[in-house]
Each structure stands twice: as C-alpha cells, then as structure tokens.
Protein backbone atom coordinates (compact mmCIF):
# COMPACT_ATOMS: atom_id res chain seq x y z
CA UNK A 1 7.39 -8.68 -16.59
CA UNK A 2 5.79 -6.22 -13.70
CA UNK A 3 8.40 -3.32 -12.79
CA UNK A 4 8.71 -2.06 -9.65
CA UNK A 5 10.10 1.14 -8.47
CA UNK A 6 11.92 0.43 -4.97
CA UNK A 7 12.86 3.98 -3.15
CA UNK A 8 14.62 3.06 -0.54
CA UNK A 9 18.29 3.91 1.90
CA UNK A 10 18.29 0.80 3.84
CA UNK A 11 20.55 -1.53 2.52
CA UNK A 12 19.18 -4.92 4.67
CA UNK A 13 15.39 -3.80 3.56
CA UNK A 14 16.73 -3.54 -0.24
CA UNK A 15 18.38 -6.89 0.06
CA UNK A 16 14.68 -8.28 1.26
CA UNK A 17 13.12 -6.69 -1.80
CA UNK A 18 15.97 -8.66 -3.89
CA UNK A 19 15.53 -12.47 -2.06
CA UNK A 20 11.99 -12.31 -2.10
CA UNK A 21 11.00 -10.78 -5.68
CA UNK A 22 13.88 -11.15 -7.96
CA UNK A 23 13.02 -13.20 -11.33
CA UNK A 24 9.47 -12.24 -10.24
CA UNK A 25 9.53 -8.73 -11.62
CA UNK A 26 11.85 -5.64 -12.42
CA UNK A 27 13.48 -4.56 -9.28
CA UNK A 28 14.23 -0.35 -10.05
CA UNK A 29 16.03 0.69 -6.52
CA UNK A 30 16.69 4.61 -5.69
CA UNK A 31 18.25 5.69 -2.58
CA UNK A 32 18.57 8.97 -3.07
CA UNK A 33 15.30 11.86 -3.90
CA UNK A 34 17.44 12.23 -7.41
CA UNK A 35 18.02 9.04 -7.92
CA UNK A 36 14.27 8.59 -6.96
CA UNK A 37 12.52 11.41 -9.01
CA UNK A 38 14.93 10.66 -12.52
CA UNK A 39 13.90 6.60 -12.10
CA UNK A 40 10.39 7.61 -11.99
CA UNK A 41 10.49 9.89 -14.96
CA UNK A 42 11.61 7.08 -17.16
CA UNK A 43 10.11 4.66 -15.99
CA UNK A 44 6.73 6.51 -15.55
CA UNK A 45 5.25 4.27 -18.52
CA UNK A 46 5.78 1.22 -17.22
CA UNK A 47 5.56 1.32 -13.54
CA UNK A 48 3.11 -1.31 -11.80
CA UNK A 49 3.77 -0.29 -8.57
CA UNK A 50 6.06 2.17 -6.29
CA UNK A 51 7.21 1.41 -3.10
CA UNK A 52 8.78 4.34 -1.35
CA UNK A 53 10.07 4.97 2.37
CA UNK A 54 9.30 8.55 4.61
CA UNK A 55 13.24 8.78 5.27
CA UNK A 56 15.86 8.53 2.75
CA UNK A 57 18.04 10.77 5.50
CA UNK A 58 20.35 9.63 7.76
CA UNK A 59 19.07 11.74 10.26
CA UNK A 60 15.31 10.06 9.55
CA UNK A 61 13.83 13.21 9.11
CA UNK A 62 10.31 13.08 6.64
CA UNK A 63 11.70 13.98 3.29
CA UNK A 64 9.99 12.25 0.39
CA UNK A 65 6.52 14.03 0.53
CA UNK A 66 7.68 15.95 -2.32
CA UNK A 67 8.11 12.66 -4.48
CA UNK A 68 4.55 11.42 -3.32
CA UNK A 69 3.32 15.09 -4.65
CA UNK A 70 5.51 14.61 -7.66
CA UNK A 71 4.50 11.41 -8.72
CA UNK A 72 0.74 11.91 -8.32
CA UNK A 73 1.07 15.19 -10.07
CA UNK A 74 2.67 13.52 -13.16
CA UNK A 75 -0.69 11.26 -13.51
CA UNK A 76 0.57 8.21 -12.15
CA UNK A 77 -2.37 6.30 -11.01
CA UNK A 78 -0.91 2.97 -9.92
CA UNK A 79 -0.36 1.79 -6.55
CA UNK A 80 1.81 3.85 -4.36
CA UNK A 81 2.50 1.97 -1.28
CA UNK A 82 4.27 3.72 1.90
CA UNK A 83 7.01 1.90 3.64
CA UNK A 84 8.58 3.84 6.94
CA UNK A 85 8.51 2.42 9.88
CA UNK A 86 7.52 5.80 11.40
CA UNK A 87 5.66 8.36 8.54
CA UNK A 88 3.01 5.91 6.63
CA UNK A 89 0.15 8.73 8.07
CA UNK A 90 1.87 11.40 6.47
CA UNK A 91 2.86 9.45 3.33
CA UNK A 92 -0.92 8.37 2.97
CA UNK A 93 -2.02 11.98 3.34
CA UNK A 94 0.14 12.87 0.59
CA UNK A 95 -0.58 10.20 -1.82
CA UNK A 96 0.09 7.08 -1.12
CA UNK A 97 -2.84 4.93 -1.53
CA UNK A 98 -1.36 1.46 0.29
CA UNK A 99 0.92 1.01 3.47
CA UNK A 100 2.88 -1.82 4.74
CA UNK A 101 1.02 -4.18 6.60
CA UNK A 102 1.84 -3.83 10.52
CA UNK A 103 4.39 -0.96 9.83
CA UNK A 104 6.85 -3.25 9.44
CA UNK A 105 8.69 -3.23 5.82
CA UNK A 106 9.92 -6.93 6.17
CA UNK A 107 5.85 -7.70 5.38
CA UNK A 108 6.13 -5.39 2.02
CA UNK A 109 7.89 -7.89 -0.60
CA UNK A 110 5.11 -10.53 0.42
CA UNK A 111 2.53 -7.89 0.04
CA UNK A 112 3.37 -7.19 -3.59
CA UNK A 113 3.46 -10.69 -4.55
CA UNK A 114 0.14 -10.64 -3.77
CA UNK A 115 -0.87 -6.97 -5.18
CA UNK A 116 1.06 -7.14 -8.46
CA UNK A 117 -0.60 -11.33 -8.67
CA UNK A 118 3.31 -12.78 -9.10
C-alpha cells in the first residue's frame, strides 16, 4: 500500500485527506514541525509522496521551509507537493517539486489519486 506523509494544522483539510484517500493508501498526519520532521525520519524509506502546508502556525506565518530543506537534504527524491493557500512560490523555491492545483487544498486528495495511480 502507497504511504503518504500528510503535514498539516487544519483539522477540516485533514478530515478531506481522510474521506477521500483512506483504504487507498497510508495516511501519516503531522501537525506540528516535530511531529513533521520525526514522521519523516521513519518513514523516509517508504514514503511515496509528501504533502506539506507553508503554515503550521496559528499566526500563518511561513514556517516549514526548513522541512522542505530537510527533507531534500536527506535524499528524498519523491514527490513533494506544496499545499498553502498563500506560500506554494516559496515552498516550490525550496523544494517542492508539485503544488495544489488552483491553490486550493480541497483539489489535493484528488490530485494524488491520480499522482500515486490509486
């Protein structure tokens, strides 16, 4: 079964993720940068994609660049999509190499079906 790393603070999005993929693949949520950076480093192995959001603040500042950097400096090579409805520029420029379609995260669980073939 694919595995999917979800990172994520928005509980309605999260619940999206869940209706549309679950029994399709192996949801892994983080909503927290900890949460976030410890998933990824066991899970590394056998990720097939990574879906991750510009804000996991309240305040919906930009503060998961460093995961993008830390991810693509630990070798991953799979698909690294960015999901914020406001930093997808800034996540691409750091290492994301997909975005949600239209900016709008609701489009992102039907995007993977299609990306991970499910």
């Amino acid at each position: 079964m694919k595995k999917v790393l979800i990172i994520e603070d928005v509980i309605y999005v999260i619940s999206d993720y869940e209706e549309e993929l679950e029994g399709k693949c192996e949801l892994l949520f983080a909503r927290r940068k900890d949460d976030a950076l410890s998933l990824f480093d066991e899970n590394l192995d056998n990720l097939d994609a990574i879906v991750i959001d510009g804000s996991l603040s309240h305040g919906g500042n930009l503060d998961t660049l460093d995961i993008v950097e830390h991810i693509r400096k630990s070798g991953y090579t799979g698909d690294l999509i960015a999901n914020s409805s406001t930093y997808n520029d800034k996540l691409v420029e750091a290492g994301c190499n997909l975005r949600c379609m239209n900016d709008a995260k609701k489009f992102i669980p039907k995007q993977l079906i299609s990306l991970l073939g499910l």
